[in-house]
PDB file of N, CA and C in Angstrom:
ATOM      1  N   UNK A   1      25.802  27.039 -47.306  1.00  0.00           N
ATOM      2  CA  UNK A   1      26.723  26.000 -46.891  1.00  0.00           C
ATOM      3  C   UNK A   1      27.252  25.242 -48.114  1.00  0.00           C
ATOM      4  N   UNK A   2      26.709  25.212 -49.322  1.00  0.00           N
ATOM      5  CA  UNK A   2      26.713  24.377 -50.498  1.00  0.00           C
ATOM      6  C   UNK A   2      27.989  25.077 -50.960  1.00  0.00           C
ATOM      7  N   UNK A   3      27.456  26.078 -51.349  1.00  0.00           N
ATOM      8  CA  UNK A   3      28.661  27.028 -51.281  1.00  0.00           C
ATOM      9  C   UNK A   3      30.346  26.772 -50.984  1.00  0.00           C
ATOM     10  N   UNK A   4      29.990  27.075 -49.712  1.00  0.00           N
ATOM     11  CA  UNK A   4      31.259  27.421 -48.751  1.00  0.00           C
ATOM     12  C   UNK A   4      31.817  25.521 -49.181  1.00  0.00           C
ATOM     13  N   UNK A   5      31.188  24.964 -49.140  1.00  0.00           N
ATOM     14  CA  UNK A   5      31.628  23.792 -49.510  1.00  0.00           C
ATOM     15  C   UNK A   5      32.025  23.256 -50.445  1.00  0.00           C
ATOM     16  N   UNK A   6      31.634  23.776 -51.672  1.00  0.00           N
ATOM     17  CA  UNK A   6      32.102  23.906 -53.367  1.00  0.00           C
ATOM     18  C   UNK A   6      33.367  24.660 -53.123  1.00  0.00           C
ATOM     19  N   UNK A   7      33.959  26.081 -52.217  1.00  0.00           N
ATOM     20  CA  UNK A   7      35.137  26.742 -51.969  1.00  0.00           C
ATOM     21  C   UNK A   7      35.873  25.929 -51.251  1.00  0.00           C
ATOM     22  N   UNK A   8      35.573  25.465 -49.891  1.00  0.00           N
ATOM     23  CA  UNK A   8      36.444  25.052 -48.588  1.00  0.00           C
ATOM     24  C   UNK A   8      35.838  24.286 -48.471  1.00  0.00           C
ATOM     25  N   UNK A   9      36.179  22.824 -48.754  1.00  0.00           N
ATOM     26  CA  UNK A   9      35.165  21.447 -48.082  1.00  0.00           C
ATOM     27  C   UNK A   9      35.573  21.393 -46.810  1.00  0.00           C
ATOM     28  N   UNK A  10      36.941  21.433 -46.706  1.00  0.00           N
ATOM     29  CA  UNK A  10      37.591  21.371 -44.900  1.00  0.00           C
ATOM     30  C   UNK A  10      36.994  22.590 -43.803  1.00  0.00           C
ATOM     31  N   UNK A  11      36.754  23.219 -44.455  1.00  0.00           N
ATOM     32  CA  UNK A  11      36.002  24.745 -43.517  1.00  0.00           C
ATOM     33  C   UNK A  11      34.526  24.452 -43.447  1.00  0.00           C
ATOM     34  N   UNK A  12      33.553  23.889 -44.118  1.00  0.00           N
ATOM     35  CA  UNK A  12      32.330  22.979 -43.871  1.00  0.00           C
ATOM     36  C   UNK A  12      32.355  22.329 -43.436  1.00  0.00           C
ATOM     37  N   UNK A  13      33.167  21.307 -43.354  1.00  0.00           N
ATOM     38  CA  UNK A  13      32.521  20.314 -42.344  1.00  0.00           C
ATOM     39  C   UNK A  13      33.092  20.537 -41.231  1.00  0.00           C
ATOM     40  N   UNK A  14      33.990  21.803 -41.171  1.00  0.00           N
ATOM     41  CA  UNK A  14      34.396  22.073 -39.926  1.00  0.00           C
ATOM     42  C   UNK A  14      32.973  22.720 -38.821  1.00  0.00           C
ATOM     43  N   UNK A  15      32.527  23.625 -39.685  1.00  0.00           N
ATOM     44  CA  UNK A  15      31.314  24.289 -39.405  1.00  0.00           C
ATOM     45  C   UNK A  15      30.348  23.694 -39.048  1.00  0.00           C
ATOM     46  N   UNK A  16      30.210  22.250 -39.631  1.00  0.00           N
ATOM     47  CA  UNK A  16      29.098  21.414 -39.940  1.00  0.00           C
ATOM     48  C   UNK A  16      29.254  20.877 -38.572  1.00  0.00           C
ATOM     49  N   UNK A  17      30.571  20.664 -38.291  1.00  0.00           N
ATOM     50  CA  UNK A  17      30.563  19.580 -37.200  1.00  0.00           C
ATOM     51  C   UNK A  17      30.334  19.738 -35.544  1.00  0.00           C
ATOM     52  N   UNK A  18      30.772  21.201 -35.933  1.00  0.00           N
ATOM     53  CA  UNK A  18      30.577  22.098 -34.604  1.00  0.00           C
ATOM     54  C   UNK A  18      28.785  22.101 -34.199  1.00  0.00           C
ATOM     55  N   UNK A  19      27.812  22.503 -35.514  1.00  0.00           N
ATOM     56  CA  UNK A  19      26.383  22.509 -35.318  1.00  0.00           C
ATOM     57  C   UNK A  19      26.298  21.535 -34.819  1.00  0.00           C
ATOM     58  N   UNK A  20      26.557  20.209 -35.338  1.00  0.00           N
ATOM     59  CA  UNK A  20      25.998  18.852 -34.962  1.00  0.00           C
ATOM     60  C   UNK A  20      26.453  18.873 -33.824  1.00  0.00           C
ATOM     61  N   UNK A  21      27.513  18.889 -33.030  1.00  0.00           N
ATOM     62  CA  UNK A  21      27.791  18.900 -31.838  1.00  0.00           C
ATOM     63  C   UNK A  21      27.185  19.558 -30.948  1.00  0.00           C
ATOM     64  N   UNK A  22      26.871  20.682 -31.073  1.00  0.00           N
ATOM     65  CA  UNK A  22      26.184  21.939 -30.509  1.00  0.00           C
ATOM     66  C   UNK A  22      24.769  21.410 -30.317  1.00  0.00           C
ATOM     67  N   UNK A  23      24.134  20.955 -31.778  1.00  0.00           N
ATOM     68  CA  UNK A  23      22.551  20.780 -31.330  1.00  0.00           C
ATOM     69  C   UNK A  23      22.633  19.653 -30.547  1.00  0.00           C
ATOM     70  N   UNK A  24      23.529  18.340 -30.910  1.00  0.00           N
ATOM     71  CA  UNK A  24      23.150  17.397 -29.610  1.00  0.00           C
ATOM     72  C   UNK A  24      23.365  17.903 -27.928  1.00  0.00           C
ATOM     73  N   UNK A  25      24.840  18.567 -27.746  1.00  0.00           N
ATOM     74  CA  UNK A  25      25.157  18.913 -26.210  1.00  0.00           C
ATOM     75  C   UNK A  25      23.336  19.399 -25.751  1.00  0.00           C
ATOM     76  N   UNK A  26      23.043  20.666 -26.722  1.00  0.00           N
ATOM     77  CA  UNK A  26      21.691  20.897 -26.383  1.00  0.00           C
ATOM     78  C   UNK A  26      20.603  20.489 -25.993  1.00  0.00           C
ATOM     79  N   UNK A  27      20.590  19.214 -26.737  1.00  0.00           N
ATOM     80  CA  UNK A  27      18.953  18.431 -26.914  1.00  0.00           C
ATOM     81  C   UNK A  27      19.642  17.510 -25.326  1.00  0.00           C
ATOM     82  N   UNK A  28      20.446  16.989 -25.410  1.00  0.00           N
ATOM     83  CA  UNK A  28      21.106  15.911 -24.058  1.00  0.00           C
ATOM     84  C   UNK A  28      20.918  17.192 -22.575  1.00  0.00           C
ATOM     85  N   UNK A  29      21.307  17.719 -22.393  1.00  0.00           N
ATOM     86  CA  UNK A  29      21.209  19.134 -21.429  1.00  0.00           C
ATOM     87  C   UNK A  29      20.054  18.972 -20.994  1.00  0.00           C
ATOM     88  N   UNK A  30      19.091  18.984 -22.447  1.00  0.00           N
ATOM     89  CA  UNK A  30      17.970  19.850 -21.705  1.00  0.00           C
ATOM     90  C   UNK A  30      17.018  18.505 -21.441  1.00  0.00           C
ATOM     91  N   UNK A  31      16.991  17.284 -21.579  1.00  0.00           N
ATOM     92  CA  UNK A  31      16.469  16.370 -21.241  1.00  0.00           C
ATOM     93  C   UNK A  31      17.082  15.633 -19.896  1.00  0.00           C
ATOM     94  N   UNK A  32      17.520  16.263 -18.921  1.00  0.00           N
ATOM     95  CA  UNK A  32      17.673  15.982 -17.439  1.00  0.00           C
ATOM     96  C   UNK A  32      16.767  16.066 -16.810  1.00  0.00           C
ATOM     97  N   UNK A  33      15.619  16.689 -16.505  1.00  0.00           N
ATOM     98  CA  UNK A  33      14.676  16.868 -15.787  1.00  0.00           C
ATOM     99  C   UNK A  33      13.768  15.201 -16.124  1.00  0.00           C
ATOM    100  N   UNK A  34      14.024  15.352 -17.191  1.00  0.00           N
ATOM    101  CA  UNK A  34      13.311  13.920 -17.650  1.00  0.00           C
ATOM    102  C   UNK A  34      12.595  13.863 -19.282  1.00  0.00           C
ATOM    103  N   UNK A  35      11.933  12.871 -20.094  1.00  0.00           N
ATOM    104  CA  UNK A  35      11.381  12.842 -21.197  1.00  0.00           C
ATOM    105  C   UNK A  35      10.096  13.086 -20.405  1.00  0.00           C
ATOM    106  N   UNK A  36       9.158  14.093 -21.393  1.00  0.00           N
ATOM    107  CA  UNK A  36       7.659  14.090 -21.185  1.00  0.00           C
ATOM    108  C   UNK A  36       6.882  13.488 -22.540  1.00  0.00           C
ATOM    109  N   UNK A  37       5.638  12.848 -22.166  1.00  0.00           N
ATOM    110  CA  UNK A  37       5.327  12.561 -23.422  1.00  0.00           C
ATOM    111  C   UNK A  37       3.836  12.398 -23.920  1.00  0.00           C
ATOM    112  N   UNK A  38       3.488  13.097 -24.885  1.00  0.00           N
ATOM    113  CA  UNK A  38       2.135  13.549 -25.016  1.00  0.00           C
ATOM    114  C   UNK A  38       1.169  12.787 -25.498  1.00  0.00           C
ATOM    115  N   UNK A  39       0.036  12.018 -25.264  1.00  0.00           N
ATOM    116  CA  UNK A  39      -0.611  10.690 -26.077  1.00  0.00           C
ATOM    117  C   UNK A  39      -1.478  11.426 -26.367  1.00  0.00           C
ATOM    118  N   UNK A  40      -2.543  11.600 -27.643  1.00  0.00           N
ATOM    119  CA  UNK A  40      -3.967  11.966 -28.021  1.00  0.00           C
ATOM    120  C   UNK A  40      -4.646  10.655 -27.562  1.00  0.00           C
ATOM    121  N   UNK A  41      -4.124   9.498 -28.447  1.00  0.00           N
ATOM    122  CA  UNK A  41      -4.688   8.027 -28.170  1.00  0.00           C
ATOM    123  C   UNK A  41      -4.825   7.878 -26.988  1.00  0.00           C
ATOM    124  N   UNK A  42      -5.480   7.502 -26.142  1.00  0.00           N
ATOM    125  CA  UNK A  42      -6.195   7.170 -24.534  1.00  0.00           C
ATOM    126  C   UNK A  42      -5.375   5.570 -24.855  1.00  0.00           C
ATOM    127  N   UNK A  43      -5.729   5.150 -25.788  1.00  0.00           N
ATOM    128  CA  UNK A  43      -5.174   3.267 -25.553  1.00  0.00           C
ATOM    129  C   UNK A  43      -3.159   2.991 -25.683  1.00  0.00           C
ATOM    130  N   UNK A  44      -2.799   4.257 -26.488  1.00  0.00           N
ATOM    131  CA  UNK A  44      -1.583   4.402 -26.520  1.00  0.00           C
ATOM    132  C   UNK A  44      -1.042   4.776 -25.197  1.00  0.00           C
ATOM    133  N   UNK A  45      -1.758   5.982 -24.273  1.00  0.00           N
ATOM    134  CA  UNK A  45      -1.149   6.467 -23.420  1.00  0.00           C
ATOM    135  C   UNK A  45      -1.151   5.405 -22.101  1.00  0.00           C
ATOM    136  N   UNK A  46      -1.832   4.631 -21.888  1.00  0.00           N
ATOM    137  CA  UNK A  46      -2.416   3.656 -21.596  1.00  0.00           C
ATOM    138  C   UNK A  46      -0.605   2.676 -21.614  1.00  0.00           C
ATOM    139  N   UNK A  47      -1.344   1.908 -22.592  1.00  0.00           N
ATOM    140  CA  UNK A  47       0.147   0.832 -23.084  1.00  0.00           C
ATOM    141  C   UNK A  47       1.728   1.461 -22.318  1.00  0.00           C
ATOM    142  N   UNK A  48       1.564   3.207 -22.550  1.00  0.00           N
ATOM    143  CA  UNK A  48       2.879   3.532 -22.325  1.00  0.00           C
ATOM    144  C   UNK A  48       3.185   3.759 -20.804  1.00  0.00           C
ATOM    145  N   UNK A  49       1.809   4.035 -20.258  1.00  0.00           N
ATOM    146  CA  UNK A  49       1.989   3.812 -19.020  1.00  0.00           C
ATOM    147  C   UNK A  49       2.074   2.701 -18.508  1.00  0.00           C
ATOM    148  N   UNK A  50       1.817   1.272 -18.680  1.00  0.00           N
ATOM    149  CA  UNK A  50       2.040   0.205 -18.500  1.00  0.00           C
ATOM    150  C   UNK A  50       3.231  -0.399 -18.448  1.00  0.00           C
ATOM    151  N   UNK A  51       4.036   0.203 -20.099  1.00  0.00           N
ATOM    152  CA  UNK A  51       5.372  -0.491 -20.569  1.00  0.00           C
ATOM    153  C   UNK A  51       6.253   0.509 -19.346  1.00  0.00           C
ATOM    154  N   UNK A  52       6.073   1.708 -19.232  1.00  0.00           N
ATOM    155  CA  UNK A  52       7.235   1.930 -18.565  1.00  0.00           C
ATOM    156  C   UNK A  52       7.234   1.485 -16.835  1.00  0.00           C
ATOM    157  N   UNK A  53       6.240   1.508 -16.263  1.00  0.00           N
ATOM    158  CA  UNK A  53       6.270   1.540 -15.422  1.00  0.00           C
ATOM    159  C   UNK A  53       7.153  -0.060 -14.571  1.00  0.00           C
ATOM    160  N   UNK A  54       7.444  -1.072 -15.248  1.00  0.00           N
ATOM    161  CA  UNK A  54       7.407  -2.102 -15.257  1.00  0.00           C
ATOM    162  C   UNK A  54       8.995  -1.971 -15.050  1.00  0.00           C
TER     163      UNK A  54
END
């Protein structure tokens, strides 16, 4: 990409901008079902069950 960007700065960040777009549509998509979230800490998982539930 360093590259292509030292040649075509306008053709990188064209490229660039499409990924960034791409990985967010992705990550947003696939978090409909809902956030899951993993505690080791017992006193953390705790707190977080508290804070959200509220």
């Amino acid at each position: 990409m360093k590259q292509l960007y030292k040649r075509d700065p306008k053709q990188a960040l064209d490229i660039a901008d499409r990924i960034i777009k791409n990985t967010y549509r992705t990550l947003l998509t696939r978090g409909q079902k809902g956030c899951y979230i993993y505690c080791v800490d017992k006193g953390l998982a705790e707190y977080l069950k508290k804070s959200l539930n509220n």
